[in-house]
PDB file of N, CA and C in Angstrom:
ATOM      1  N   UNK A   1       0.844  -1.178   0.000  1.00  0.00           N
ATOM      2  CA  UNK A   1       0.000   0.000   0.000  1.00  0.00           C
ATOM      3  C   UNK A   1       0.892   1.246   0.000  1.00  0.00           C
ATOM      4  N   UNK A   2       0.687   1.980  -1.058  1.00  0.00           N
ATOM      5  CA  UNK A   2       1.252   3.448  -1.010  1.00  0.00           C
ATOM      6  C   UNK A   2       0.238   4.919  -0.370  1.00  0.00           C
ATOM      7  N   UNK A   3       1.152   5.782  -0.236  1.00  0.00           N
ATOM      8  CA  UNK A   3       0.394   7.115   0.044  1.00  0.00           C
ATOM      9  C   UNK A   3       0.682   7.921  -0.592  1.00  0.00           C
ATOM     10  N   UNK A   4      -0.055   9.009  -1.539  1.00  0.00           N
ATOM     11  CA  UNK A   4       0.230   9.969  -2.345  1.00  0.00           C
ATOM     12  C   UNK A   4       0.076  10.997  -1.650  1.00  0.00           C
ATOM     13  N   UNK A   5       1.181  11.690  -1.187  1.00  0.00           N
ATOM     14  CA  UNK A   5       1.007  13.182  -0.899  1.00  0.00           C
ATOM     15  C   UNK A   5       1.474  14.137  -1.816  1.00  0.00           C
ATOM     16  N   UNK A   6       0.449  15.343  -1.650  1.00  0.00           N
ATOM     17  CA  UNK A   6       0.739  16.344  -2.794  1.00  0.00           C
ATOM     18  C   UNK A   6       0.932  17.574  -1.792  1.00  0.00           C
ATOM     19  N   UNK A   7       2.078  18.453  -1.931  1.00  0.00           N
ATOM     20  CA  UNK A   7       2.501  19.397  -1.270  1.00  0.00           C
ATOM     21  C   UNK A   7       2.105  20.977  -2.191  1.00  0.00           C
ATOM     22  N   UNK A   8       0.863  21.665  -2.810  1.00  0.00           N
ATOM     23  CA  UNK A   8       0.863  22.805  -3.497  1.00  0.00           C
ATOM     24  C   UNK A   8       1.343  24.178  -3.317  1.00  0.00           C
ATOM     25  N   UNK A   9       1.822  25.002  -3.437  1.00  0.00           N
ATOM     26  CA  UNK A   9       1.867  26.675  -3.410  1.00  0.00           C
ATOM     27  C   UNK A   9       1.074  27.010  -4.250  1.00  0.00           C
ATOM     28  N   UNK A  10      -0.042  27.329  -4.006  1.00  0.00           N
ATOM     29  CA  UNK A  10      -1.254  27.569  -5.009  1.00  0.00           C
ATOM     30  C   UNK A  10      -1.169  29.124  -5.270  1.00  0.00           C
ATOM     31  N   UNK A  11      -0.452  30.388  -4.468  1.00  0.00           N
ATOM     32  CA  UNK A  11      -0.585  31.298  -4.053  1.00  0.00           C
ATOM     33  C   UNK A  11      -1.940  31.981  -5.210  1.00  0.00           C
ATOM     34  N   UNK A  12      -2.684  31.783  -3.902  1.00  0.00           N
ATOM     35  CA  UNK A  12      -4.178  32.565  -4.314  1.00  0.00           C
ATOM     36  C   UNK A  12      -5.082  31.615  -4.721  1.00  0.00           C
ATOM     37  N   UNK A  13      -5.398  31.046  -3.565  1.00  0.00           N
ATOM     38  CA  UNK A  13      -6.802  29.560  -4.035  1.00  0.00           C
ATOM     39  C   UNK A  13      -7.077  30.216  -4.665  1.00  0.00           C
ATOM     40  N   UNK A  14      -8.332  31.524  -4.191  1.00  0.00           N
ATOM     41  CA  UNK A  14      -9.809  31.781  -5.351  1.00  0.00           C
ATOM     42  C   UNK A  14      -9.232  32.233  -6.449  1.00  0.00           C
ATOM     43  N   UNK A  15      -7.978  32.589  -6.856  1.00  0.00           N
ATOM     44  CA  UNK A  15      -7.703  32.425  -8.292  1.00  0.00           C
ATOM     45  C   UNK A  15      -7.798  31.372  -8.865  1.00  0.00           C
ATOM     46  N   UNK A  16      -7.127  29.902  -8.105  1.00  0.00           N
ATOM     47  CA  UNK A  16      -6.896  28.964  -9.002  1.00  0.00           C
ATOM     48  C   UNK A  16      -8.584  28.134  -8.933  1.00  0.00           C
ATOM     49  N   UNK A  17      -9.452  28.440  -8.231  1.00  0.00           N
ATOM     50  CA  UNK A  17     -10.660  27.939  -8.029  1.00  0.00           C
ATOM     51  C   UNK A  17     -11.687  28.578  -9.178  1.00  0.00           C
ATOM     52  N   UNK A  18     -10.995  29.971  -9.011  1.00  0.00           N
ATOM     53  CA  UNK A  18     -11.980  30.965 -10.186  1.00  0.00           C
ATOM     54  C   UNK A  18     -11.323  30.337 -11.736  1.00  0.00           C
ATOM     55  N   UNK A  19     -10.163  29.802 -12.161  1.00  0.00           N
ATOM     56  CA  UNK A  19      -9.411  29.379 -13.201  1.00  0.00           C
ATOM     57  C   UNK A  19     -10.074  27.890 -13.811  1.00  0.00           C
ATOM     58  N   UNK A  20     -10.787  27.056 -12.900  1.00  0.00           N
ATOM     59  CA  UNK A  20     -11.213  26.046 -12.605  1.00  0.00           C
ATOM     60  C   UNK A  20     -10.099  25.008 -12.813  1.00  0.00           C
ATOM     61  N   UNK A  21      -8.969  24.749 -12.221  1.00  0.00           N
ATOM     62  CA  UNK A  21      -7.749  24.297 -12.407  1.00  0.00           C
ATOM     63  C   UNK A  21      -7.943  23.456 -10.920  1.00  0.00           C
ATOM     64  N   UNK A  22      -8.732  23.836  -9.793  1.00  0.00           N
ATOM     65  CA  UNK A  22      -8.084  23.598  -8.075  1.00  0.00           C
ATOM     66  C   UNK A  22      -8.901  22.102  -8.401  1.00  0.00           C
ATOM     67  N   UNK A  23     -10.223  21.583  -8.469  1.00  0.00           N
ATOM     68  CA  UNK A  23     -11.241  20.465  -8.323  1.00  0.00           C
ATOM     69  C   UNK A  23     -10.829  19.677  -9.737  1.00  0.00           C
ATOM     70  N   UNK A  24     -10.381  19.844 -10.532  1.00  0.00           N
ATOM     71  CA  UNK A  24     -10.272  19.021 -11.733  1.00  0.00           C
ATOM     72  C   UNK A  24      -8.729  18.094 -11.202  1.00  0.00           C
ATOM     73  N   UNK A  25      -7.891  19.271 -10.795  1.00  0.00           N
ATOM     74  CA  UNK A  25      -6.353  18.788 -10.276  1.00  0.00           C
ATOM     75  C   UNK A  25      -6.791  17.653  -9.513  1.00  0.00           C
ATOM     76  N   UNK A  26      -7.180  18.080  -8.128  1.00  0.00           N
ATOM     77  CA  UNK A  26      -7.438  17.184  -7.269  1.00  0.00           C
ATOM     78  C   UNK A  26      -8.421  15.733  -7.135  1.00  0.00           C
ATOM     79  N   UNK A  27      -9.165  15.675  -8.587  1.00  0.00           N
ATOM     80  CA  UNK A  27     -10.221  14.497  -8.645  1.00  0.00           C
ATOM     81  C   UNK A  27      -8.880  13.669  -9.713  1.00  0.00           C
ATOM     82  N   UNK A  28      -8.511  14.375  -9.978  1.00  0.00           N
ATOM     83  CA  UNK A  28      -7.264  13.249 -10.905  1.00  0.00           C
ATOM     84  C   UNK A  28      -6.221  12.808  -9.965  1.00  0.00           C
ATOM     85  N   UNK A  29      -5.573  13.756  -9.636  1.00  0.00           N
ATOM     86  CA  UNK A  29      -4.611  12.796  -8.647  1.00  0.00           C
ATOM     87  C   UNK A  29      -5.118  12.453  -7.193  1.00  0.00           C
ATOM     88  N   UNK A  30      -6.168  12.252  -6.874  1.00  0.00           N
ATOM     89  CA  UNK A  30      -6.466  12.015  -6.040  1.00  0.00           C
ATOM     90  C   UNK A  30      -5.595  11.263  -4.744  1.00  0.00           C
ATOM     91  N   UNK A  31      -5.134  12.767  -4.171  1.00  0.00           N
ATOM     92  CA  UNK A  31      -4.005  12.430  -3.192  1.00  0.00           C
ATOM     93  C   UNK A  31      -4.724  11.851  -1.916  1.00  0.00           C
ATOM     94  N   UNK A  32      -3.818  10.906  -0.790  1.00  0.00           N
ATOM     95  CA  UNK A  32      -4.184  10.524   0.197  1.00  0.00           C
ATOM     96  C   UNK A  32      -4.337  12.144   1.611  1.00  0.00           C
ATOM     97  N   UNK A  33      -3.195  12.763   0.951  1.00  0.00           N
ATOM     98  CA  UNK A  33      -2.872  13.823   1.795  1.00  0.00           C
ATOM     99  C   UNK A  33      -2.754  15.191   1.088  1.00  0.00           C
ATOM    100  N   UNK A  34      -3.624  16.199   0.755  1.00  0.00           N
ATOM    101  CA  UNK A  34      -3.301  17.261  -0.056  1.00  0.00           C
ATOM    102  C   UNK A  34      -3.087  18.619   1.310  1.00  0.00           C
ATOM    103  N   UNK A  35      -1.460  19.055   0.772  1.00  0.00           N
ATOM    104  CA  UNK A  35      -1.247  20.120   1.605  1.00  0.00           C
ATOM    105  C   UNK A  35      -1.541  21.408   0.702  1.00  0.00           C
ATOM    106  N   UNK A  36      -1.816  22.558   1.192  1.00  0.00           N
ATOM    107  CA  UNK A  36      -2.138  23.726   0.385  1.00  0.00           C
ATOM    108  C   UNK A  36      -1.378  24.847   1.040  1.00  0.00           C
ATOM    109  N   UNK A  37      -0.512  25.206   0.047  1.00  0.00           N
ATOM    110  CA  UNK A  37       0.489  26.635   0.753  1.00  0.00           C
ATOM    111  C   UNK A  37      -0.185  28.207  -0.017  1.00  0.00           C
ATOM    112  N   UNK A  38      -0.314  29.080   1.042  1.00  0.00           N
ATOM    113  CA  UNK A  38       0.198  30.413   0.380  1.00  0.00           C
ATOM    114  C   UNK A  38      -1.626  30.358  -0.347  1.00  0.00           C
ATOM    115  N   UNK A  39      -2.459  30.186   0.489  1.00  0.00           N
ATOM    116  CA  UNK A  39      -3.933  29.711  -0.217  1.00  0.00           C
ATOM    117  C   UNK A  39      -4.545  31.425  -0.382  1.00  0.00           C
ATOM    118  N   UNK A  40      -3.799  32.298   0.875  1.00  0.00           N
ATOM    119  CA  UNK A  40      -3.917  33.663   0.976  1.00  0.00           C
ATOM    120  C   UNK A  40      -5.914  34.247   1.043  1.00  0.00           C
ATOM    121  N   UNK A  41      -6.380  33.299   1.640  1.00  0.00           N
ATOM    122  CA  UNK A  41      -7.769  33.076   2.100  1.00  0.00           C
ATOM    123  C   UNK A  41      -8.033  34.002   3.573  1.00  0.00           C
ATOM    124  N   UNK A  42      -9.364  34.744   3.404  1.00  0.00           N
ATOM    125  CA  UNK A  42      -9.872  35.194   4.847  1.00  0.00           C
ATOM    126  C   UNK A  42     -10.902  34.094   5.067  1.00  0.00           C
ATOM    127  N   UNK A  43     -11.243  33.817   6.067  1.00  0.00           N
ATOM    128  CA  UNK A  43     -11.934  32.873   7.076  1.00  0.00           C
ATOM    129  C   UNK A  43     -13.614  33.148   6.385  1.00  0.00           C
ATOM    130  N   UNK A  44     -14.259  32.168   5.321  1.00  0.00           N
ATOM    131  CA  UNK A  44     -15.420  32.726   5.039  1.00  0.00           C
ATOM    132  C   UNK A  44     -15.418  33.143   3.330  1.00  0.00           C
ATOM    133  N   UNK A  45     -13.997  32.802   2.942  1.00  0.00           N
ATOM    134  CA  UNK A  45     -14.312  33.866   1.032  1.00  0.00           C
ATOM    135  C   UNK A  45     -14.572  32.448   0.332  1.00  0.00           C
ATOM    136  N   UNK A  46     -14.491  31.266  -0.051  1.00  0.00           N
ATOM    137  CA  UNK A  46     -14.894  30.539  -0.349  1.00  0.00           C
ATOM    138  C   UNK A  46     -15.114  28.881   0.660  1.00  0.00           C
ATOM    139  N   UNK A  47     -16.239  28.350   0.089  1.00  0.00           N
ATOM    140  CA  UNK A  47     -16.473  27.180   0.551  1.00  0.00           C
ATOM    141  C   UNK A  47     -15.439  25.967  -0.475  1.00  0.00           C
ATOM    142  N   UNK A  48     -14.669  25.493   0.586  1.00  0.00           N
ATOM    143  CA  UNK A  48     -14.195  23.878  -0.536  1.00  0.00           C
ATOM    144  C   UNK A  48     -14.963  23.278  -0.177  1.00  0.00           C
ATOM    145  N   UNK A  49     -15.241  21.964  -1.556  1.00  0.00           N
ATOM    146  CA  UNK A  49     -16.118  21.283  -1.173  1.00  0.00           C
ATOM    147  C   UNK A  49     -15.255  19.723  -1.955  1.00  0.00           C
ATOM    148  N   UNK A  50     -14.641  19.503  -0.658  1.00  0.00           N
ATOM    149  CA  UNK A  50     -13.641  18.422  -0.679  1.00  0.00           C
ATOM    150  C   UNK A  50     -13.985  17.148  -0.369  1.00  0.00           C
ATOM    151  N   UNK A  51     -15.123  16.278  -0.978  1.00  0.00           N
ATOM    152  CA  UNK A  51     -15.571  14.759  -0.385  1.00  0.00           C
ATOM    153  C   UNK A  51     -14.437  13.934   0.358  1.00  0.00           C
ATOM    154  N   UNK A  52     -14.373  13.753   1.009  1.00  0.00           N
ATOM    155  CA  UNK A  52     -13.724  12.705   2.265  1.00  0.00           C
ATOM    156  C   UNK A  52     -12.258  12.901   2.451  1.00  0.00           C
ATOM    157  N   UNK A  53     -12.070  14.176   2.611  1.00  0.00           N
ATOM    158  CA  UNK A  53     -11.114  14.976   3.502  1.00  0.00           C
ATOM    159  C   UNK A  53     -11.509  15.880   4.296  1.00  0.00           C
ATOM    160  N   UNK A  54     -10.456  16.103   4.938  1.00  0.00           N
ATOM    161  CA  UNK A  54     -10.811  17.015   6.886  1.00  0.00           C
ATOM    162  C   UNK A  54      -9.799  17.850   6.460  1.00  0.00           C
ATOM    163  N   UNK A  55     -10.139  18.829   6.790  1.00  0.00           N
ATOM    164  CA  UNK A  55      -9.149  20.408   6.527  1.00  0.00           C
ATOM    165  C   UNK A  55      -8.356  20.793   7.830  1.00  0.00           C
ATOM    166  N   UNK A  56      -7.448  21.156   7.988  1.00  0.00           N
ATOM    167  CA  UNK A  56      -6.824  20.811   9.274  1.00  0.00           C
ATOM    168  C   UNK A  56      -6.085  22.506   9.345  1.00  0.00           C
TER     169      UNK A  56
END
């Protein structure tokens, strides 16, 4: 059994969410562990809607 972790610098989720690049990435490589750097988010500007991951 392997684990795929993916480590991103996305700098600026709702760009790459508004690009539609963030949910297409992540249903393909469907990592065990997705880290997100530099997401540059206030508490409340978008909802992820990540099926069977916990945001930490």
């Amino acid at each position: 059994m392997s684990t795929k972790i993916i480590s991103w610098n996305v700098n600026g989720l709702r760009a790459c969410v508004a690009k539609n690049t963030f949910y297409p990435f992540v249903e393909e490589e469907k990592p065990d562990i997705l880290c997100l750097q530099e997401t540059k988010l206030q508490e409340g500007q978008i909802d992820l809607l990540l099926n069977d991951y916990h945001a930490y």
